[in-house]
C-alpha atoms as a PDB file:
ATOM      1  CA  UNK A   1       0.000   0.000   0.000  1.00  0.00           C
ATOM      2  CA  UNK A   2       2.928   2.773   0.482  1.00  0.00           C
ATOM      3  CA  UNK A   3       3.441   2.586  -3.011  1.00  0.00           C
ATOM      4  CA  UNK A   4       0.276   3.334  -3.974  1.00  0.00           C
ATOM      5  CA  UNK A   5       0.222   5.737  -1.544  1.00  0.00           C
ATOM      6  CA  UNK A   6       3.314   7.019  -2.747  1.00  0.00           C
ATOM      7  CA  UNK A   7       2.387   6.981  -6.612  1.00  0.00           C
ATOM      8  CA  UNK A   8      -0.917   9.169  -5.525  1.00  0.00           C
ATOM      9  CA  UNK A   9       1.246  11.495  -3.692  1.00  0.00           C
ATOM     10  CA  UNK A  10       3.386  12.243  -6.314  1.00  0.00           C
ATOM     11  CA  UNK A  11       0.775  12.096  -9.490  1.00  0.00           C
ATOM     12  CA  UNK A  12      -1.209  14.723  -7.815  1.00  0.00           C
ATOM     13  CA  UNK A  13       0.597  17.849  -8.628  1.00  0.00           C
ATOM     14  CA  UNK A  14       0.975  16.664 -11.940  1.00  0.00           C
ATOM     15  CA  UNK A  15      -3.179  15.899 -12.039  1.00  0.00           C
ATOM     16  CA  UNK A  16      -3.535  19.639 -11.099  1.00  0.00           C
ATOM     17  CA  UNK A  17      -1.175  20.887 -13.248  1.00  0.00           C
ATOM     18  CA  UNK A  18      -2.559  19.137 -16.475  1.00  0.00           C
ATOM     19  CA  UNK A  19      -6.883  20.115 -15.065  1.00  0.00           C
ATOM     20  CA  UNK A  20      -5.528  23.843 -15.163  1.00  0.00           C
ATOM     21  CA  UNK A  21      -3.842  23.259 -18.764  1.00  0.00           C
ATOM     22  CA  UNK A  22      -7.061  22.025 -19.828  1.00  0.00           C
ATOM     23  CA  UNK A  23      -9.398  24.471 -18.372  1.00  0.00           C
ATOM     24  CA  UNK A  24      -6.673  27.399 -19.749  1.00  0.00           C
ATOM     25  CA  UNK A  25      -6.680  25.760 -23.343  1.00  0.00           C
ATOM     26  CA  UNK A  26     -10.417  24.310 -23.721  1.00  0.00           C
ATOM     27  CA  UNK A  27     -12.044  27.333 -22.729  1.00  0.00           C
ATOM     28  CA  UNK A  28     -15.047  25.185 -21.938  1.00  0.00           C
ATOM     29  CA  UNK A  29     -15.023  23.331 -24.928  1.00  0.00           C
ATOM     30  CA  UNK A  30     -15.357  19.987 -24.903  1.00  0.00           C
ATOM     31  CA  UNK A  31     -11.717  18.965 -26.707  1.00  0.00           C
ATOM     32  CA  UNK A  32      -9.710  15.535 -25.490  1.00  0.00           C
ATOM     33  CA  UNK A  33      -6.831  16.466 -24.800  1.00  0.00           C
ATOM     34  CA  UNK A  34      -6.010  12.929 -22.682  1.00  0.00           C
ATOM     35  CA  UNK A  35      -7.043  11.221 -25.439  1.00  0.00           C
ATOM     36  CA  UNK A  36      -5.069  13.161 -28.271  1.00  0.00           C
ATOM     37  CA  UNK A  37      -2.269  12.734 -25.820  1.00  0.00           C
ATOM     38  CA  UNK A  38      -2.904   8.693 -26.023  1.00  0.00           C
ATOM     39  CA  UNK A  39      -3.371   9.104 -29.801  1.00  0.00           C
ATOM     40  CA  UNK A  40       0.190  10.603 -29.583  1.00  0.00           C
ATOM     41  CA  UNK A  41       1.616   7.625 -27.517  1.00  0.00           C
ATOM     42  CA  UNK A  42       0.156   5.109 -29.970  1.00  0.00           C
ATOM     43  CA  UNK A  43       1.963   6.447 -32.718  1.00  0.00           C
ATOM     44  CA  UNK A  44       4.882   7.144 -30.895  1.00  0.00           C
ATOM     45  CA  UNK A  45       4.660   3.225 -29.629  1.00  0.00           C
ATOM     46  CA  UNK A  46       3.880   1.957 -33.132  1.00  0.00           C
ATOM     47  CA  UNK A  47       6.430   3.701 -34.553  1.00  0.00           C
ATOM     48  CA  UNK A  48       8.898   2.158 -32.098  1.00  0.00           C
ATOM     49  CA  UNK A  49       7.919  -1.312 -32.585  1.00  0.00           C
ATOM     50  CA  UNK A  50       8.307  -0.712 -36.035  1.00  0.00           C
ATOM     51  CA  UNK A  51      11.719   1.147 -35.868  1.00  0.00           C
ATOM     52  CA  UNK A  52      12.494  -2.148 -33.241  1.00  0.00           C
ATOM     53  CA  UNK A  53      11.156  -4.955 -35.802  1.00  0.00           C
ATOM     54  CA  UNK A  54      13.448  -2.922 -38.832  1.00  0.00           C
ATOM     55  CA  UNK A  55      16.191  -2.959 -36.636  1.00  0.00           C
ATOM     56  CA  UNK A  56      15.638  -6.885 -35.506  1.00  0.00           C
ATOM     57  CA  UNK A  57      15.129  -7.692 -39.094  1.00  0.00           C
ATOM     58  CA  UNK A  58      19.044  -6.310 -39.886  1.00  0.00           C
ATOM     59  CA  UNK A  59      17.562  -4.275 -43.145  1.00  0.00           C
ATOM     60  CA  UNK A  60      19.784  -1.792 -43.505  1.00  0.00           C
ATOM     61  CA  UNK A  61      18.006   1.615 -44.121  1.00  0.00           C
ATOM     62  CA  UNK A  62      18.496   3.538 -47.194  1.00  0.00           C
ATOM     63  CA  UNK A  63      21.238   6.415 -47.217  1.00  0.00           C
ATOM     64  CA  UNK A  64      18.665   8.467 -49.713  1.00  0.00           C
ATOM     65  CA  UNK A  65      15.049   8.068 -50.992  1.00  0.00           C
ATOM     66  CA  UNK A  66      15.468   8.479 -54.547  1.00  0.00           C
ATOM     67  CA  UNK A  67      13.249  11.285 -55.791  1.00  0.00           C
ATOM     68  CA  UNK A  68      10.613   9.350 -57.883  1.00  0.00           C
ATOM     69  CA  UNK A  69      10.084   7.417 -54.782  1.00  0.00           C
ATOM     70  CA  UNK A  70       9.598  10.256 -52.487  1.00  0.00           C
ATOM     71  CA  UNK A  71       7.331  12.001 -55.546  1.00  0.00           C
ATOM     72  CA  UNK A  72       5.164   8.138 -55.143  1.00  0.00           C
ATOM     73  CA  UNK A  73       5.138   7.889 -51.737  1.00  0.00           C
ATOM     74  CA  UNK A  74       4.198  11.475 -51.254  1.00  0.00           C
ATOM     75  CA  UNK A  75       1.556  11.116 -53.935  1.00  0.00           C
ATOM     76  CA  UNK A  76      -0.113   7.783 -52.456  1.00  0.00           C
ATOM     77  CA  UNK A  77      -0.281   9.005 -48.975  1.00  0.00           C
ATOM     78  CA  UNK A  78      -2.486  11.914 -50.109  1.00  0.00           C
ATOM     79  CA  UNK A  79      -4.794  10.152 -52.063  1.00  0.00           C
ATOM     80  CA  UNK A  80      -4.958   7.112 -49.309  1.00  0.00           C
ATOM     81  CA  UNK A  81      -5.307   9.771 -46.600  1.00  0.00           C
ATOM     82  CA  UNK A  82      -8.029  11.150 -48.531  1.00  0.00           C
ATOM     83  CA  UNK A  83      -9.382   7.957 -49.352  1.00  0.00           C
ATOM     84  CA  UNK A  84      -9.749   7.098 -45.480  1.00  0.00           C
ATOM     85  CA  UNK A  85     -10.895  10.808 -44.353  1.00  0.00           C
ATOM     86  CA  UNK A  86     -13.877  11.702 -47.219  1.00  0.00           C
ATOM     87  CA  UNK A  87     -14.584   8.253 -48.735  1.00  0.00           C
ATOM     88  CA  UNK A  88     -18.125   7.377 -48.603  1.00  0.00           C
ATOM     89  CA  UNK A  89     -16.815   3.503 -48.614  1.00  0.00           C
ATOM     90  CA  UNK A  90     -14.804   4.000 -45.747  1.00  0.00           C
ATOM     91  CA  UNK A  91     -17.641   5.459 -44.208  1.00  0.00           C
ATOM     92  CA  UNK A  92     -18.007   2.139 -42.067  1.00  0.00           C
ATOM     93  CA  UNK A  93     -14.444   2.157 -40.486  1.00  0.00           C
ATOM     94  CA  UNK A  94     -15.154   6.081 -39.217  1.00  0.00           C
ATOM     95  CA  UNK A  95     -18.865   5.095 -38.385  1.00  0.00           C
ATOM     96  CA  UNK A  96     -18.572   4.108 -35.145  1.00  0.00           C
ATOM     97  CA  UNK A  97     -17.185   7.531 -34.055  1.00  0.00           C
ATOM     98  CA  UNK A  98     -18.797  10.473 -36.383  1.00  0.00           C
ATOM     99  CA  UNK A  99     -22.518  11.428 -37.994  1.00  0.00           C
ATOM    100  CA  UNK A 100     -23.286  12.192 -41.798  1.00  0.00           C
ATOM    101  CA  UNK A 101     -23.690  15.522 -42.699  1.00  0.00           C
ATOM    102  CA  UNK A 102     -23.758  14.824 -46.349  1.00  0.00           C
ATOM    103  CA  UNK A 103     -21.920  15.226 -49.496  1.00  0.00           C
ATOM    104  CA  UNK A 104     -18.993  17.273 -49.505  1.00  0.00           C
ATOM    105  CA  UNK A 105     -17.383  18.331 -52.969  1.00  0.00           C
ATOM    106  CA  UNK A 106     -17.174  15.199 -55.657  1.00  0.00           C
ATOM    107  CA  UNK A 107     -17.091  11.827 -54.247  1.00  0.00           C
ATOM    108  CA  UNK A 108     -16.297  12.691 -50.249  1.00  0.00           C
ATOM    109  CA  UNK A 109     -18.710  13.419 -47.470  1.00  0.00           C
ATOM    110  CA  UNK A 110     -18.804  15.635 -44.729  1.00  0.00           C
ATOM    111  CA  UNK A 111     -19.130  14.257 -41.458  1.00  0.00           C
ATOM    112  CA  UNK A 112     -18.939  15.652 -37.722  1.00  0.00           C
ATOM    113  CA  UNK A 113     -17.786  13.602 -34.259  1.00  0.00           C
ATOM    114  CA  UNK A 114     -20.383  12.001 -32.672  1.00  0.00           C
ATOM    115  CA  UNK A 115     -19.103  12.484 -29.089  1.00  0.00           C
ATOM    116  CA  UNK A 116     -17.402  15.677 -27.807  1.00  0.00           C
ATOM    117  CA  UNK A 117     -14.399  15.143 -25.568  1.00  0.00           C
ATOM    118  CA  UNK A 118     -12.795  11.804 -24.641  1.00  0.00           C
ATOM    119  CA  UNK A 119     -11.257   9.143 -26.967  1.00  0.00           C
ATOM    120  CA  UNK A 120     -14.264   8.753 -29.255  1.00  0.00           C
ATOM    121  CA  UNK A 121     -13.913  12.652 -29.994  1.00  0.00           C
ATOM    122  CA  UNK A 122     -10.716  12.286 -30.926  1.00  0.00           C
ATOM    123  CA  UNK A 123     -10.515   9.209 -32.949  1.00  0.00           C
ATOM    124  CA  UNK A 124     -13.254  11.034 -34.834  1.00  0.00           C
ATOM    125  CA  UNK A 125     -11.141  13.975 -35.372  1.00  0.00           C
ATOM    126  CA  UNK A 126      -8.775  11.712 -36.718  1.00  0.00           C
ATOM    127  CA  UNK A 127     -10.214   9.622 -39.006  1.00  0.00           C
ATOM    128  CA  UNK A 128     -11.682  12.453 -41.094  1.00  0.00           C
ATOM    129  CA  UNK A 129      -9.165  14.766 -40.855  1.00  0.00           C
ATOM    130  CA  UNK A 130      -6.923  13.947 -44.355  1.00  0.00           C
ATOM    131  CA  UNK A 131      -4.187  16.618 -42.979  1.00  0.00           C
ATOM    132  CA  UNK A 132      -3.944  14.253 -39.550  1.00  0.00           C
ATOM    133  CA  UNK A 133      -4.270  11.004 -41.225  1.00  0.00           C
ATOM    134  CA  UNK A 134      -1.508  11.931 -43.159  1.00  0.00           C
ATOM    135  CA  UNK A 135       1.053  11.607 -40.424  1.00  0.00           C
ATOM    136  CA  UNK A 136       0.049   8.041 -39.722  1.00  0.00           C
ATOM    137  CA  UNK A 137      -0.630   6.830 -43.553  1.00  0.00           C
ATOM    138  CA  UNK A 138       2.972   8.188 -44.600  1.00  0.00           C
ATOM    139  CA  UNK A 139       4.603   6.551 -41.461  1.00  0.00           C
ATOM    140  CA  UNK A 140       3.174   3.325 -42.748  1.00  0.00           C
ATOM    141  CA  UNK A 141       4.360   4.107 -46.535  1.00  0.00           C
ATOM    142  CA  UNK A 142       7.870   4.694 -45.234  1.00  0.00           C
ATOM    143  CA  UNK A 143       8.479   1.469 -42.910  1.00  0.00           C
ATOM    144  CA  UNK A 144       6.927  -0.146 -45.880  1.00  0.00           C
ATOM    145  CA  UNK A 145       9.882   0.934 -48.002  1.00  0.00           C
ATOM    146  CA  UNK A 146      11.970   0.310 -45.545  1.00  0.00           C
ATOM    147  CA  UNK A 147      10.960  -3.943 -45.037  1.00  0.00           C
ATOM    148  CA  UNK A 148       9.370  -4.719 -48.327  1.00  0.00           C
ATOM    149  CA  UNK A 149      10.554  -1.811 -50.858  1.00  0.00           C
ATOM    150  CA  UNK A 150       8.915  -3.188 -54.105  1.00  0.00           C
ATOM    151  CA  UNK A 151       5.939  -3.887 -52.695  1.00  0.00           C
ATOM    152  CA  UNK A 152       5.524  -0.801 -50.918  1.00  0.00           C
ATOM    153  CA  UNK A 153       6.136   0.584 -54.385  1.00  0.00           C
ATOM    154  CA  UNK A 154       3.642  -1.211 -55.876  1.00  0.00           C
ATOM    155  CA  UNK A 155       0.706  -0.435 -53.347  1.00  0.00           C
ATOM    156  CA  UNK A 156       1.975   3.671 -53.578  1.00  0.00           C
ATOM    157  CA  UNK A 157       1.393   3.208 -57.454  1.00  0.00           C
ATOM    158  CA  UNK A 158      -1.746   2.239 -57.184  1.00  0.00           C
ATOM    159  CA  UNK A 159      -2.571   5.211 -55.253  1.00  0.00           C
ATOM    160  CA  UNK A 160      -0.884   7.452 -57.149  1.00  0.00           C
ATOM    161  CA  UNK A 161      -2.516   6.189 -60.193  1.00  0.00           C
ATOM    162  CA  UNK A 162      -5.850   6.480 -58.722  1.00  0.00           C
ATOM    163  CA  UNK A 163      -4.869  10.173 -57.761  1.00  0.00           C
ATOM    164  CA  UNK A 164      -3.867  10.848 -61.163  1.00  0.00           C
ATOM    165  CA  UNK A 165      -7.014   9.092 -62.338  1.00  0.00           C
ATOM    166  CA  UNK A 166      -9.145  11.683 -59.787  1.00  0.00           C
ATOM    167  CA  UNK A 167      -7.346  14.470 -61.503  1.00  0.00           C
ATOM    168  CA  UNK A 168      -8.584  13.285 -65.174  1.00  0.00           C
ATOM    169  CA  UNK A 169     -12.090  12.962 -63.999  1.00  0.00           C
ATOM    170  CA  UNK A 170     -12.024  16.289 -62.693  1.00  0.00           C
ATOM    171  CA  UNK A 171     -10.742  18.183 -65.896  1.00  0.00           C
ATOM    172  CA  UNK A 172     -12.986  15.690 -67.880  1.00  0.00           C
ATOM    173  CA  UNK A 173     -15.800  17.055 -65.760  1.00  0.00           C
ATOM    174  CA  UNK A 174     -14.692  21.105 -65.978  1.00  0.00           C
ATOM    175  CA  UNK A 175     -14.524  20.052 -70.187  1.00  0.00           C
ATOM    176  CA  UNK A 176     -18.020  18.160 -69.747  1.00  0.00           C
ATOM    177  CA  UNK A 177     -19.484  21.644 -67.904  1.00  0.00           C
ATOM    178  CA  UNK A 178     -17.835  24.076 -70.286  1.00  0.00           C
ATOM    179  CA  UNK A 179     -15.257  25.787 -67.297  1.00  0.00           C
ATOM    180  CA  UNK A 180     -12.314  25.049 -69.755  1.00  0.00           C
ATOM    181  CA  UNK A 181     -13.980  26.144 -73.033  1.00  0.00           C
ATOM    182  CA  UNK A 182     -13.871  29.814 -73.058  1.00  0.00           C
ATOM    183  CA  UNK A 183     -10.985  31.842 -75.304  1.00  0.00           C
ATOM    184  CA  UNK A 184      -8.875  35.083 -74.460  1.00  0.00           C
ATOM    185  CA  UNK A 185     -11.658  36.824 -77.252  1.00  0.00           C
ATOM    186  CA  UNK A 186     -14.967  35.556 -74.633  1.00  0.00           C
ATOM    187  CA  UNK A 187     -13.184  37.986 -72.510  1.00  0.00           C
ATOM    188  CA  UNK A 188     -12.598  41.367 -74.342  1.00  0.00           C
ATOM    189  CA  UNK A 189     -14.621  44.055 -73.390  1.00  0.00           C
ATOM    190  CA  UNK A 190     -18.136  44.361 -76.155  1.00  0.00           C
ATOM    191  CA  UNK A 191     -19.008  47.093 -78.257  1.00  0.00           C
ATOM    192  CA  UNK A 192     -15.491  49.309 -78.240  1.00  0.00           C
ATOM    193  CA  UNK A 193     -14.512  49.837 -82.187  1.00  0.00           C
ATOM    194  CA  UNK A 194     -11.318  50.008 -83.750  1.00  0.00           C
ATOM    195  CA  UNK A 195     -10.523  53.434 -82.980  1.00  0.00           C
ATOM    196  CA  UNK A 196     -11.457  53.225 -78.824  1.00  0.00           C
ATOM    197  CA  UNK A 197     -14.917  55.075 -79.111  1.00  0.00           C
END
């Protein structure tokens, strides 16, 4: 029991010192700040297993990413980021934690946390934030490259390709409505002869 004692002794200050940091930040909202802090460790702890298993696994990591590799990887973890964030497929997997709201721009919803505050909150925030999901899609991309580089390669081309393939659809769309059709004459000023009267 003096341990326990001791542990409560000693967490205390450190309790009171983190509900005033959260009273001076929130404001009164409801944000989760423990739980962003234990979305933080998970990463920090996958990423260490990771860095451990690499390490175990005596692959050697590369001095340089070449730059078509970076240009792929960078490419794929957008569009999968995105894919995970706005997709109305994924919509399952970020279920559990947000509400519709409804379409958002071609092909993505818009969705808002269920729960305000806590670990549901900010698993929410997470999985529809394409910015946030970022971090943890391009971490995954890189250890990828790092144990199984062609394959790694492979999966990022397939991204990339279906970004690429988003792009098309978009410019065939803007063709389709007319937004790329207009000419530098459409935009001269009417009705002004030769001579400027």
């Amino acid at each position: 029991m003096a341990i326990a004692d001791e542990v409560q002794r000693i967490g205390a200050p450190v309790r009171r010192w983190a509900r005033t940091q959260k009273r001076e930040y929130t404001d009164g909202e409801p944000r989760p700040l423990a739980a962003d802090l234990g979305a933080m460790g998970v990463y920090v702890g996958l990423v260490s297993a990771a860095a451990a298993a690499v390490r175990v696994s005596g692959r050697e990591l590369p001095d340089r990413i070449p730059l078509g590799d970076a240009a792929l990887l960078t490419v794929a973890t957008f569009r999968l980021a995105r894919r995970i964030a706005k997709d109305p497929v994924t919509a399952p997997l970020r279920a559990p934690f947000v509400r519709f709201e409804g379409p958002s721009g071609h092909a993505e919803v818009a969705e808002e946390v269920r729960e305000h505050g806590g670990a549901k909150h900010a698993v929410g925030e997470l999985l529809t934030c394409p910015f946030c999901l970022a971090q943890w899609v391009g971490t995954g991309f890189v250890f990828g490259y790092v144990s199984a580089p062609r394959a790694t390669r492979l999966a990022a081309l397939t991204m990339t390709m279906v970004a690429g393939s988003d792009v098309l659809q978009f410019v065939y769309d803007a063709i389709q409505n007319g937004i790329l059709t207009g000419s530098i004459e459409d935009d001269e000023p009417q009705g002004v002869d030769a001579g400027g009267q």
